[in-house]
N, C-alpha and C. Protein backbone atom coordinates (compact mmCIF):
# COMPACT_ATOMS: atom_id res chain seq x y z
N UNK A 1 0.85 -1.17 0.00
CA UNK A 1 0.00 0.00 0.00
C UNK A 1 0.89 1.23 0.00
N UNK A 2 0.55 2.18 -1.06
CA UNK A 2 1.58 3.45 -0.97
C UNK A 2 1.22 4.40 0.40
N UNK A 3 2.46 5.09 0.45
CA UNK A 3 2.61 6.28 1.63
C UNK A 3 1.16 6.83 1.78
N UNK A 4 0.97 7.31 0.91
CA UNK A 4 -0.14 8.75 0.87
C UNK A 4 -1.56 7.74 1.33
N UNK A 5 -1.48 6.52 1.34
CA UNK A 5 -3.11 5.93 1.82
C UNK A 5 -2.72 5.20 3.11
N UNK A 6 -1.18 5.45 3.78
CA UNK A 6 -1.67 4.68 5.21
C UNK A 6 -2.60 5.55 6.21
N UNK A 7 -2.34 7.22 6.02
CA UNK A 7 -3.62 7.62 7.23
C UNK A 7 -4.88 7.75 6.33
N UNK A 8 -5.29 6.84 5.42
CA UNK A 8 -6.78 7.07 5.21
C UNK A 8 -7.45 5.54 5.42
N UNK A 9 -6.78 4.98 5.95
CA UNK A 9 -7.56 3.66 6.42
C UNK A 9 -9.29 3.20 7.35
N UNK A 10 -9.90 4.17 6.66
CA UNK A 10 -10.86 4.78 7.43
C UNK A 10 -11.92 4.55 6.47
N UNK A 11 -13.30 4.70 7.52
CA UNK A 11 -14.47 4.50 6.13
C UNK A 11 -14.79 6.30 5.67
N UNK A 12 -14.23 7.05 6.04
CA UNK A 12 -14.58 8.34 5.82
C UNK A 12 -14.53 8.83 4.22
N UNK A 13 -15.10 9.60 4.07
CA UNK A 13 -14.82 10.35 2.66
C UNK A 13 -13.95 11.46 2.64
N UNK A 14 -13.08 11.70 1.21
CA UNK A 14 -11.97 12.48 1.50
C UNK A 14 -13.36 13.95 1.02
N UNK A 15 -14.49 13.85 1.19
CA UNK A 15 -15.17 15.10 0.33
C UNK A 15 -16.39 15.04 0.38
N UNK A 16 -17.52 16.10 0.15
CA UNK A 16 -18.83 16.12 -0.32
C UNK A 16 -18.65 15.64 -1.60
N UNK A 17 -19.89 14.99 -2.42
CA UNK A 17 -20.47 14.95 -3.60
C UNK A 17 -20.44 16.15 -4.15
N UNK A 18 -20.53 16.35 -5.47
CA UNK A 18 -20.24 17.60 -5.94
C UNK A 18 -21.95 18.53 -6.46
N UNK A 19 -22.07 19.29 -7.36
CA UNK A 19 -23.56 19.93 -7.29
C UNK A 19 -24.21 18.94 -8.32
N UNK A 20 -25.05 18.52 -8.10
CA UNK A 20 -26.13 17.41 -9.32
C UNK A 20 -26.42 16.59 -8.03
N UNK A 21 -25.80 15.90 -7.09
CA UNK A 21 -26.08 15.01 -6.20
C UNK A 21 -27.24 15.49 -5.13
N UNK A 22 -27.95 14.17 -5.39
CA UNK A 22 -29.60 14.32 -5.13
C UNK A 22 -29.79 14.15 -3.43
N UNK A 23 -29.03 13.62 -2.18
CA UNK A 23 -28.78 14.04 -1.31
C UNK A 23 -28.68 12.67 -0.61
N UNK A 24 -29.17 11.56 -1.21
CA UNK A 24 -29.34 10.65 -1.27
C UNK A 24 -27.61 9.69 -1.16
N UNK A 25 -27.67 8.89 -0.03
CA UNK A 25 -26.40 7.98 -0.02
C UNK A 25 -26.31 6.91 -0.91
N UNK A 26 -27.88 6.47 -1.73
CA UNK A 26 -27.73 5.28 -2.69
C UNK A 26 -28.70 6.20 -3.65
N UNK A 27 -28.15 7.29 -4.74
CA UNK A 27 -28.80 8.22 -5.67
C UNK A 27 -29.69 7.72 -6.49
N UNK A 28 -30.10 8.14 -7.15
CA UNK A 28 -30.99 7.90 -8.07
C UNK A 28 -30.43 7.07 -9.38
N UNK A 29 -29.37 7.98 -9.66
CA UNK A 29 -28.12 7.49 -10.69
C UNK A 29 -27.65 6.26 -10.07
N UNK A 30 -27.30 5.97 -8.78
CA UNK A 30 -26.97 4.77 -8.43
C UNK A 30 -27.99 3.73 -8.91
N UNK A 31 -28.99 4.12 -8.00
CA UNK A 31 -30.17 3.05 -8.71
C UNK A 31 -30.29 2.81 -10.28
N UNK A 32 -30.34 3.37 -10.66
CA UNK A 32 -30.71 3.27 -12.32
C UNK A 32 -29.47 2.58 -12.95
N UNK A 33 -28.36 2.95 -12.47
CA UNK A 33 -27.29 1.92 -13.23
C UNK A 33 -27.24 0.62 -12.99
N UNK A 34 -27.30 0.60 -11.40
CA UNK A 34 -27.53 -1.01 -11.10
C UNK A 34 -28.69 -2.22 -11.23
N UNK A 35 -29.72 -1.19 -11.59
CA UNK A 35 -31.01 -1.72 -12.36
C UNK A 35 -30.69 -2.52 -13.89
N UNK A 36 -30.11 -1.45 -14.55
CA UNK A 36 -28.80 -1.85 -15.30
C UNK A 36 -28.53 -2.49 -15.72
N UNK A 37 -27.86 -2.53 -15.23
CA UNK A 37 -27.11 -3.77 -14.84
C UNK A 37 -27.19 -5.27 -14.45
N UNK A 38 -28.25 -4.85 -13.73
CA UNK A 38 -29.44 -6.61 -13.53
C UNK A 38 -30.36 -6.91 -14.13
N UNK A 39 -30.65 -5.94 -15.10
CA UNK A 39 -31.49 -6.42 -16.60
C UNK A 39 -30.58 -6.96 -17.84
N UNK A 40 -29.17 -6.70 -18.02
CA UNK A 40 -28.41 -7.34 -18.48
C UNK A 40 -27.18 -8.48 -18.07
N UNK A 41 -27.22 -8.45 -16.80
CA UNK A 41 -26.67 -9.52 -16.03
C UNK A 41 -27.81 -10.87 -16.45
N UNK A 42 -29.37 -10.63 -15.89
CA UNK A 42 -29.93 -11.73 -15.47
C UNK A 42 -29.47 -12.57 -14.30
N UNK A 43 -28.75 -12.20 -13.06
CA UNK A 43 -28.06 -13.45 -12.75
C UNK A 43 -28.92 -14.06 -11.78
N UNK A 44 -28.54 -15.08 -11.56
CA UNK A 44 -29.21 -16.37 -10.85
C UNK A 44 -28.28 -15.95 -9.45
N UNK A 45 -27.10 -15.74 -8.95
CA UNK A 45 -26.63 -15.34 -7.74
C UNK A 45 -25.79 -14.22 -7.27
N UNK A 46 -26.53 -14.03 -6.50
CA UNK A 46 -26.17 -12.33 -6.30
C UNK A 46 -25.49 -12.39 -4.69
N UNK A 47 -24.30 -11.48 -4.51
CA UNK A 47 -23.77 -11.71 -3.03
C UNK A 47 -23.46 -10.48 -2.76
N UNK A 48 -24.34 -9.17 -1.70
CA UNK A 48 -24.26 -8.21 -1.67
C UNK A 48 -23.43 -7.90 -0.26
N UNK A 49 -22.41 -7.42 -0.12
CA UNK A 49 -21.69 -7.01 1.05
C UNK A 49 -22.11 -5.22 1.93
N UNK A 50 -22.88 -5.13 2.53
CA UNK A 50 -23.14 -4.28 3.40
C UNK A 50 -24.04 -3.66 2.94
N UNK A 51 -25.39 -4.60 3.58
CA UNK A 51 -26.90 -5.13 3.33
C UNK A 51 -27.45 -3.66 3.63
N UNK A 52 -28.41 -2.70 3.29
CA UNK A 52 -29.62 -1.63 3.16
C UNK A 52 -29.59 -1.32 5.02
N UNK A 53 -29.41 -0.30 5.57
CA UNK A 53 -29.65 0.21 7.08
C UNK A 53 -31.37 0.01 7.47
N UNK A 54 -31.87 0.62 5.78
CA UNK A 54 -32.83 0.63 5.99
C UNK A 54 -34.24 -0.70 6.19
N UNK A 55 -35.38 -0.56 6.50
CA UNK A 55 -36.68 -1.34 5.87
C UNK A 55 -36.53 -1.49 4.57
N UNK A 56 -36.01 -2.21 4.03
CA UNK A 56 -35.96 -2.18 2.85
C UNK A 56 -37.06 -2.54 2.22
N UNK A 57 -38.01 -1.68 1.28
CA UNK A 57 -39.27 -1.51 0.81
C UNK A 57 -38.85 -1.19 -0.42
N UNK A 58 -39.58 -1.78 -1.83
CA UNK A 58 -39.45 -1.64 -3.28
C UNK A 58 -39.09 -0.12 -3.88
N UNK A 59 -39.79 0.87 -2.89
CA UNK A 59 -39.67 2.44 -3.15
C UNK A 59 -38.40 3.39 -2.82
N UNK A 60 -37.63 2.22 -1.95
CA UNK A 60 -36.57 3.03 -1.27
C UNK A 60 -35.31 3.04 -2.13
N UNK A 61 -34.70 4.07 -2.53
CA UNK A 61 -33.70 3.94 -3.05
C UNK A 61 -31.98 3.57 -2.67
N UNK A 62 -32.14 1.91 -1.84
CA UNK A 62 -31.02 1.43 -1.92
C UNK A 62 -30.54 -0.18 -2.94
N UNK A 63 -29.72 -0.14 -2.28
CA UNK A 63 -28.79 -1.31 -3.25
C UNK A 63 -29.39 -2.53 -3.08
N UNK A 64 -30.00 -2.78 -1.85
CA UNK A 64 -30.58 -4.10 -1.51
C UNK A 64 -32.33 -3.84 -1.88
N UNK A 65 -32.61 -2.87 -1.99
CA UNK A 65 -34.09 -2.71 -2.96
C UNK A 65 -33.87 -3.08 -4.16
N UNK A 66 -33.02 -2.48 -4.99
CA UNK A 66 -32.96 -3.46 -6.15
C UNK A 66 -32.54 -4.61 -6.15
N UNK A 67 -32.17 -5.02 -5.53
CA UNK A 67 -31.72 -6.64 -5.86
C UNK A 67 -32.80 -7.10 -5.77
N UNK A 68 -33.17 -6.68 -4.48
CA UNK A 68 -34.81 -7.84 -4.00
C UNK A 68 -35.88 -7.91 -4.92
N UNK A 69 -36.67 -6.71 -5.77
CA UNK A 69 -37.27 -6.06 -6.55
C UNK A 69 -37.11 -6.49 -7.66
N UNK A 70 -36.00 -6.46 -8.26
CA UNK A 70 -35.63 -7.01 -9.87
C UNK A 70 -34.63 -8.02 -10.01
N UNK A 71 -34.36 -9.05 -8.76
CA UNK A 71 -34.36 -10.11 -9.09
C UNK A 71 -35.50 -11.23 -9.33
N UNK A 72 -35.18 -12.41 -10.12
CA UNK A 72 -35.84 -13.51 -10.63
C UNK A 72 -36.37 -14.04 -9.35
N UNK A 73 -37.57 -15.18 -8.84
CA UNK A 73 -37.71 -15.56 -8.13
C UNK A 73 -36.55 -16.88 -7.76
N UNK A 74 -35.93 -16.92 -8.45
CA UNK A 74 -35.17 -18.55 -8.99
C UNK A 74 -33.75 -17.58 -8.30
N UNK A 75 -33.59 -17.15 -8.28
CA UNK A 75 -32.03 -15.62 -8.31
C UNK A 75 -32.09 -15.81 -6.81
N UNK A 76 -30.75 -16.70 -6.49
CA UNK A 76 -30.34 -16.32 -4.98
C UNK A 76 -30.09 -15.18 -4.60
N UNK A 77 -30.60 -14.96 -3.72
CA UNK A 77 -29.72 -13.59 -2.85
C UNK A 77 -29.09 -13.52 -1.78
N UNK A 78 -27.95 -13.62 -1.01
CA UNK A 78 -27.48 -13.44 0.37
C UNK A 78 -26.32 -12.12 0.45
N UNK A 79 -26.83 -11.76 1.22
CA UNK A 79 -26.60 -10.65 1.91
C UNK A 79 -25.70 -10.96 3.08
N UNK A 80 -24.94 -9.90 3.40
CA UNK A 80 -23.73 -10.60 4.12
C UNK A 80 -23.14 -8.70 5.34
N UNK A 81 -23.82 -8.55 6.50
CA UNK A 81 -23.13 -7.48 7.26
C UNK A 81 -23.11 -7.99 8.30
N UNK A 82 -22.58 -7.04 9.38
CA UNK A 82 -22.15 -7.44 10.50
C UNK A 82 -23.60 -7.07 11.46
N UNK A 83 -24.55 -6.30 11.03
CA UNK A 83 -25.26 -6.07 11.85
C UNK A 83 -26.72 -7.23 11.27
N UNK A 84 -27.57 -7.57 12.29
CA UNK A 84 -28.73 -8.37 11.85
C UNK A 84 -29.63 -7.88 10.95
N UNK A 85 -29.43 -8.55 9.98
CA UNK A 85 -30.54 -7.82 8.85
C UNK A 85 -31.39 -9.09 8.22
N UNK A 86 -32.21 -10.21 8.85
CA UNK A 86 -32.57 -10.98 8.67
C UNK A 86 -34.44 -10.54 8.80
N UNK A 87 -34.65 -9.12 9.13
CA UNK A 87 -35.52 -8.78 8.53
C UNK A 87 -35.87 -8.56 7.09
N UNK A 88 -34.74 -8.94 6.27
CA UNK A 88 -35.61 -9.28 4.79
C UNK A 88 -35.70 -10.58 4.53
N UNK A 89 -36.77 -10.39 3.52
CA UNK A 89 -37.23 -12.01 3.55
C UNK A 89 -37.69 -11.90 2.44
N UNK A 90 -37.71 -13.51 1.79
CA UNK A 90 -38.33 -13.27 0.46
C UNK A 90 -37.98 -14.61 -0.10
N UNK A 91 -38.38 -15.05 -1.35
CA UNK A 91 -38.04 -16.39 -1.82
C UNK A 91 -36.55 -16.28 -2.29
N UNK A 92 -36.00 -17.41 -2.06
CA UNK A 92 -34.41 -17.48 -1.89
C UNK A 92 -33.77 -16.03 -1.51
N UNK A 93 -33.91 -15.41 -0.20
CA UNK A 93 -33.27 -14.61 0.23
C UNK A 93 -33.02 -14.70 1.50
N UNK A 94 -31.42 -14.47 1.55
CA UNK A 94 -30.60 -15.45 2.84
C UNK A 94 -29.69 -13.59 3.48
N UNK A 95 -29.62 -13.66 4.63
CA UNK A 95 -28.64 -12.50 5.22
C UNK A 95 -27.54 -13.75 5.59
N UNK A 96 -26.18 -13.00 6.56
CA UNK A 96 -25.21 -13.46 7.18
C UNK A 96 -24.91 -12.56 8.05
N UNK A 97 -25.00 -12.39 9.26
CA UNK A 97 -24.35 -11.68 10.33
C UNK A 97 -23.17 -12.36 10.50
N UNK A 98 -21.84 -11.42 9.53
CA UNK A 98 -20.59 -11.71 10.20
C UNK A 98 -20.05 -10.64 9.62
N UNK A 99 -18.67 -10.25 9.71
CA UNK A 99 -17.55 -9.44 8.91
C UNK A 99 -17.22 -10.01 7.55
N UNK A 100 -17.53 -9.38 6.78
CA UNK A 100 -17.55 -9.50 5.16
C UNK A 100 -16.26 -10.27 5.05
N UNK A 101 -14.71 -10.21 5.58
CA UNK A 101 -13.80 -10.61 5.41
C UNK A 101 -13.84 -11.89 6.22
N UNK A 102 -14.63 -12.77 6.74
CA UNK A 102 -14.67 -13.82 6.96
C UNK A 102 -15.39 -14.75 5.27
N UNK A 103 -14.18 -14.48 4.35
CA UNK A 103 -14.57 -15.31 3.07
C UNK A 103 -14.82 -16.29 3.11
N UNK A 104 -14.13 -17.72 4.09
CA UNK A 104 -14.47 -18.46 3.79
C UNK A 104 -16.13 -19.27 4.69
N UNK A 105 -16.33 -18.39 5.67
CA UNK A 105 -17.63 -18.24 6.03
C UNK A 105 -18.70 -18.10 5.41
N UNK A 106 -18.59 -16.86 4.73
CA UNK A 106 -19.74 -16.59 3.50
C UNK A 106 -19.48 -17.80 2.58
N UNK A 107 -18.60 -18.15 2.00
CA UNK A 107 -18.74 -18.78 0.69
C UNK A 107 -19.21 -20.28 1.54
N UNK A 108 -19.08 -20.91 2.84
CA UNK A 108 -19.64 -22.35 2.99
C UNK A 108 -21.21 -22.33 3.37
N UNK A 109 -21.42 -20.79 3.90
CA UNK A 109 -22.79 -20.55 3.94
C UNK A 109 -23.94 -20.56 2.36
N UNK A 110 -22.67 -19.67 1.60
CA UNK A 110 -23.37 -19.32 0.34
C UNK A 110 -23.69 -21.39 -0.33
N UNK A 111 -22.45 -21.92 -0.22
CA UNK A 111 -22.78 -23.15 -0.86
C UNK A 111 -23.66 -24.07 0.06
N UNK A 112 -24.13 -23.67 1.10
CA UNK A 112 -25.32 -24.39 1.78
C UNK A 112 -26.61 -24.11 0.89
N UNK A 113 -26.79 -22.92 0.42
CA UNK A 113 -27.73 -22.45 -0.12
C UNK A 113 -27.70 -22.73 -1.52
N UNK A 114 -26.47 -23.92 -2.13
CA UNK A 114 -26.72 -24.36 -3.22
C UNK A 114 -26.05 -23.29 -4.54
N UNK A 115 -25.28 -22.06 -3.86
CA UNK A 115 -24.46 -21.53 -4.13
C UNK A 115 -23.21 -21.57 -4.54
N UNK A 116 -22.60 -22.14 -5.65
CA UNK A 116 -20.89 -22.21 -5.81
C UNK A 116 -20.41 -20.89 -6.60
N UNK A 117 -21.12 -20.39 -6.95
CA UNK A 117 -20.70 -19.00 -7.86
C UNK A 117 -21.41 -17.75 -8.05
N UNK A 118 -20.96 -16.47 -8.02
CA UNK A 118 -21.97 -15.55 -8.28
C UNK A 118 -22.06 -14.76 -9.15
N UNK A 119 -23.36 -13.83 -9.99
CA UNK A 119 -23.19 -13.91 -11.13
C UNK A 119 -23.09 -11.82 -10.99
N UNK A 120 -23.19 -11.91 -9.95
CA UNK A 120 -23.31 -10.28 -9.26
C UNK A 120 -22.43 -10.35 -8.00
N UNK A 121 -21.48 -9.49 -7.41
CA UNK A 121 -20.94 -9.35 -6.62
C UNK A 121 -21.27 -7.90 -6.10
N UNK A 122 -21.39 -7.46 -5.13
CA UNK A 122 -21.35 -5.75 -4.85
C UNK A 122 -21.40 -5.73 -3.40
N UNK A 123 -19.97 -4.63 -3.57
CA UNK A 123 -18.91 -4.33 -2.25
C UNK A 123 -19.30 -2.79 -1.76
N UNK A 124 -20.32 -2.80 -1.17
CA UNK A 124 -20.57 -1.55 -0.25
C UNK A 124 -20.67 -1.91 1.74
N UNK A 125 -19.34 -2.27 2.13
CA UNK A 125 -19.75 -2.54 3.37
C UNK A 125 -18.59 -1.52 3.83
N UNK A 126 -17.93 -1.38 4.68
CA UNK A 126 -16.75 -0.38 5.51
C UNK A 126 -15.54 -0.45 4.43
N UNK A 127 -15.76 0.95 3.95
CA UNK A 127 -15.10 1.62 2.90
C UNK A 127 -13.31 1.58 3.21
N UNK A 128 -12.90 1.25 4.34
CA UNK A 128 -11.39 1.11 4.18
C UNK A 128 -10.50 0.31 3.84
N UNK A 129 -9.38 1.20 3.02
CA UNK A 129 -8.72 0.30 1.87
C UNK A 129 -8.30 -1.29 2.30
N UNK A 130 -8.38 -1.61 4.10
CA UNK A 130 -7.62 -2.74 4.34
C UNK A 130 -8.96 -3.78 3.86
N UNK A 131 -10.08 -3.30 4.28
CA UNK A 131 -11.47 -4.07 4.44
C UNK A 131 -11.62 -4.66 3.26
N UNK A 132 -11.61 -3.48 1.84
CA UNK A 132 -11.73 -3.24 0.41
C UNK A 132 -11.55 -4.46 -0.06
N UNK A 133 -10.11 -4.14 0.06
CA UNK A 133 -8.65 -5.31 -0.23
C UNK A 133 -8.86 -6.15 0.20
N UNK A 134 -9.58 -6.98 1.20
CA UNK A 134 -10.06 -8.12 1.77
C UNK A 134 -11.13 -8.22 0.59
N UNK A 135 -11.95 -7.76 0.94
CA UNK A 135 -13.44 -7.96 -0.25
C UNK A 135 -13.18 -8.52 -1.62
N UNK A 136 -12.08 -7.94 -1.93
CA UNK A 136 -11.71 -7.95 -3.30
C UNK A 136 -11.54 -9.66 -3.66
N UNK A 137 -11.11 -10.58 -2.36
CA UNK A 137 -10.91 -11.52 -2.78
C UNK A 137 -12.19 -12.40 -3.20
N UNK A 138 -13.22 -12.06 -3.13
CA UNK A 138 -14.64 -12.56 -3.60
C UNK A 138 -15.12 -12.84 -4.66
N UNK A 139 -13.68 -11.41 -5.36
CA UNK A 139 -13.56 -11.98 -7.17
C UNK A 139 -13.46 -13.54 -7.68
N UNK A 140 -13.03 -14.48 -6.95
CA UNK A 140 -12.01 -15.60 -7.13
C UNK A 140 -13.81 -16.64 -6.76
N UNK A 141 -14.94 -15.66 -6.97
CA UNK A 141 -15.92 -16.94 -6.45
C UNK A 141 -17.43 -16.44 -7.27
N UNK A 142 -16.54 -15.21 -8.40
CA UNK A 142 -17.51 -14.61 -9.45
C UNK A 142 -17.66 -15.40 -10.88
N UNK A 143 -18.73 -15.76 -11.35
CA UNK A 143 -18.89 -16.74 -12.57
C UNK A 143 -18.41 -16.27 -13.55
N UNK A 144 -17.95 -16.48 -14.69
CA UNK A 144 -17.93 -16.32 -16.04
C UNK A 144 -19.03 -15.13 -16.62
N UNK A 145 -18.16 -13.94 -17.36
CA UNK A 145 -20.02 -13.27 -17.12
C UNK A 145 -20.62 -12.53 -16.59
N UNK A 146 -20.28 -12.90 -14.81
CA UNK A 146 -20.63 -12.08 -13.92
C UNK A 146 -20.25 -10.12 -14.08
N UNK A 147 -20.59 -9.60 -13.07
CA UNK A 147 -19.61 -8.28 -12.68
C UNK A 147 -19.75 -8.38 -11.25
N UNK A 148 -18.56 -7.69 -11.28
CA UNK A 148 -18.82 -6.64 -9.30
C UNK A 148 -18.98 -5.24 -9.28
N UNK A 149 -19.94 -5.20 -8.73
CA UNK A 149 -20.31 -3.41 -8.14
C UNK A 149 -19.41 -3.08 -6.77
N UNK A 150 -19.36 -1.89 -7.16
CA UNK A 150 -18.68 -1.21 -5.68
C UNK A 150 -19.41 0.30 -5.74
N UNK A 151 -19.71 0.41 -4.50
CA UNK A 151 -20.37 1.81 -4.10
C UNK A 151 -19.43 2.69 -3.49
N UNK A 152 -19.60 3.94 -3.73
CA UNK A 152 -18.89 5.34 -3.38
C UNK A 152 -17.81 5.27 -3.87
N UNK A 153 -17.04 4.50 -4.94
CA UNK A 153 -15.96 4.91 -5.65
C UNK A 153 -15.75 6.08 -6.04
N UNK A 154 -16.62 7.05 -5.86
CA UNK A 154 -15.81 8.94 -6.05
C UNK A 154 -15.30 9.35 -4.89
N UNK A 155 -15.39 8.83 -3.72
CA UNK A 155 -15.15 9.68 -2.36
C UNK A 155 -14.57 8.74 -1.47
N UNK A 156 -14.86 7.78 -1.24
CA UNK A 156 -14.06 7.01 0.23
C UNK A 156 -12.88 6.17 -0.18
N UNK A 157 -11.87 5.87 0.61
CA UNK A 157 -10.70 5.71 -0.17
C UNK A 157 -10.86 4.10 -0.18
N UNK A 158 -11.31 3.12 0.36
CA UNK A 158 -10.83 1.75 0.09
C UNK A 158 -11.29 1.58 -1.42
N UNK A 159 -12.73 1.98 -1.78
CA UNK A 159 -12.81 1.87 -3.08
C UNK A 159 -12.13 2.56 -4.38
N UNK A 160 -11.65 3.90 -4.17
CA UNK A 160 -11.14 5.00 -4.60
C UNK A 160 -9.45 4.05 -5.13
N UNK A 161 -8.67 3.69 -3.80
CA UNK A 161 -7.97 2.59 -3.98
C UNK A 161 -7.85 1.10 -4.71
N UNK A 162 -9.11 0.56 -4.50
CA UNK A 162 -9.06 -0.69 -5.26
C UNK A 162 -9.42 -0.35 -6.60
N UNK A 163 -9.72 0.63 -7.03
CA UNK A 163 -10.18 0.98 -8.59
C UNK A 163 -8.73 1.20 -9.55
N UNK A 164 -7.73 1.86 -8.48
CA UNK A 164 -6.28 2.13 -9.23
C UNK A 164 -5.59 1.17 -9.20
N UNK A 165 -5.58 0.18 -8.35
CA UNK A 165 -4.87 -1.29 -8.65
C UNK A 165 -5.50 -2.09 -9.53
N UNK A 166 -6.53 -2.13 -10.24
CA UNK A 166 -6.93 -2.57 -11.37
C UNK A 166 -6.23 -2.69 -12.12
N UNK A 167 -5.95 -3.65 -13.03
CA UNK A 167 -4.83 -4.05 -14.38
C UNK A 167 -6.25 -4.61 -15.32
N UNK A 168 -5.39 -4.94 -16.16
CA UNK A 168 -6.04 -4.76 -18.13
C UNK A 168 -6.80 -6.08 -17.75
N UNK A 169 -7.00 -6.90 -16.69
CA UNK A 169 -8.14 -8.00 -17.12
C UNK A 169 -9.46 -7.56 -16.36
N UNK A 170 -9.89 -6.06 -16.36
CA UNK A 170 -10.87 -5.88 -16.08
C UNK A 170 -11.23 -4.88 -17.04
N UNK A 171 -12.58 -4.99 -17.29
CA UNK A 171 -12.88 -3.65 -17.35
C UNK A 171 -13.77 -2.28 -16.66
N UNK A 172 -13.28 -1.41 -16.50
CA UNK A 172 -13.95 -0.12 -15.98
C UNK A 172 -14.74 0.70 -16.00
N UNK A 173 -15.99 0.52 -15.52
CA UNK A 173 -16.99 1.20 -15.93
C UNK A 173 -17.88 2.24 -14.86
N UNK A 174 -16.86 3.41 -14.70
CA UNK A 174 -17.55 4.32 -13.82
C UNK A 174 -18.48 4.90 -14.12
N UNK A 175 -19.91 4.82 -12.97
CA UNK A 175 -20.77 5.77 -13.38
C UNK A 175 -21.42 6.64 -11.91
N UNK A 176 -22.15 7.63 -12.64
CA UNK A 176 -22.93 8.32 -11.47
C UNK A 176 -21.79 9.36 -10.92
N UNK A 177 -21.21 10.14 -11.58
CA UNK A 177 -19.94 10.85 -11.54
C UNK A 177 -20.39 12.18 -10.33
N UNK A 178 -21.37 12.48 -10.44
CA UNK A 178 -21.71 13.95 -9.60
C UNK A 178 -22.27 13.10 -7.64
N UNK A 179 -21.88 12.23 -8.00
CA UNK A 179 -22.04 11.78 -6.33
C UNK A 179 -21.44 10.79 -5.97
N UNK A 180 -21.63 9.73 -4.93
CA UNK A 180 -20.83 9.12 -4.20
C UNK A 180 -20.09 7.75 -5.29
N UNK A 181 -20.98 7.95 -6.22
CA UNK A 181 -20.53 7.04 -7.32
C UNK A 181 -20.94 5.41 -7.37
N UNK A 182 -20.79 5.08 -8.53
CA UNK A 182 -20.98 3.40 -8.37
C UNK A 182 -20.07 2.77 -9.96
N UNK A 183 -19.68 2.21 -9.58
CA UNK A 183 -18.75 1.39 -11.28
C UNK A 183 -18.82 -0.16 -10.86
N UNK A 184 -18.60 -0.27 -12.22
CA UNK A 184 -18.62 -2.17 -12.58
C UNK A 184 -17.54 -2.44 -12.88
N UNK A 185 -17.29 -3.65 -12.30
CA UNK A 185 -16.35 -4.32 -12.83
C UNK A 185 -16.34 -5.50 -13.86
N UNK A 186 -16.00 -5.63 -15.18
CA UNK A 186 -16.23 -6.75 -15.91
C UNK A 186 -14.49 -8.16 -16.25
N UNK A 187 -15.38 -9.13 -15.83
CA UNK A 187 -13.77 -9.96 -15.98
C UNK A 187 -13.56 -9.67 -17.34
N UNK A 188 -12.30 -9.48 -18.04
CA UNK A 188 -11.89 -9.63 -19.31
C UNK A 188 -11.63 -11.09 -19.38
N UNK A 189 -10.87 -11.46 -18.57
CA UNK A 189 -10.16 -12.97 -18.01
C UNK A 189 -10.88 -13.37 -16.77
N UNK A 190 -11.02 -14.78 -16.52
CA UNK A 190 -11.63 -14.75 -15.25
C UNK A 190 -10.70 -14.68 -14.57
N UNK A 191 -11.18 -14.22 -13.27
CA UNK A 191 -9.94 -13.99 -11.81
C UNK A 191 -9.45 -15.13 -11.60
């Protein structure tokens, strides 16, 4: 890890959103890309890291509303934070109360649920670069096909970070530029 990111090991943002940003921590623009995104994914398993604060209700504009909403009934979902969020419910929809970086936890849970691969990945749980960099290894359990989302890639540094260590077997697809941001990741190669 270079000099200039050991004191930002933090979930903080180096900044406000800039003027266009709707005030919203999961925007509008967020929503709509990752809608997106799961109308051209289609995927059958989805593994979201740092599950909605909120009730999550079809109207609300977070990350775990769309999944729930415009996934397939057949389309796993597990959800994976440290705090209890086993108030959502739904056909094949699973939480995990643990630390996202307990990988091989999630993944023997995920394959209880008949899970060996996922066809959606998305890393919005504690934004610091060490956490990130842990997360990142989740790539290694994404299908052929798949992508990974990451949230607030304009402002908090673990994501801000894992976007510049990227090399040529991905590709980059930032969007939602006037706020906290959201980009895809596509395998060129699989991980």
């Amino acid at each position: 890890m270079s000099k200039q990111y050991l004191d930002l090991d933090s979930d903080s943002p180096e900044g406000w959103p800039g003027e266009g940003w709707d005030g919203r921590e999961f925007s509008r623009c967020n929503q709509q890309e990752l809608l997106r995104v799961m109308n051209t994914i289609k995927p059958k398993a989805i593994l979201e890291i740092g599950v909605s604060r909120l009730s999550t209700n079809r109207y609300e504009n977070t990350s775990t509303s769309v999944f729930l909403y415009s996934k397939t009934p057949d389309c796993i979902y597990i959800g994976v934070d440290v705090e209890d969020k086993s108030f959502l419910t739904g056909e094949n929809v699973y939480t995990l109360q643990t630390d996202s970086a307990n990988i091989e936890e999630v993944i023997d849970f995920s394959k209880s649920k008949g899970v060996t691969g996922f066809d959606v990945i998305f890393l919005d749980g504690w934004h610091s670069i060490n956490q990130v960099m842990k997360e990142w290894e989740y790539r290694h359990h994404l299908n052929l096909g798949g992508v990974i989302g990451l949230h607030d890639t304009n402002r908090h540094p673990g994501p801000k970070y894992l976007l510049e260590q990227i090399d040529g077997n991905w590709r980059v697809e930032k969007c939602c530029l006037l706020d906290w941001g959201i980009t895809f990741l596509y395998a060129n190669n699989q991980p």
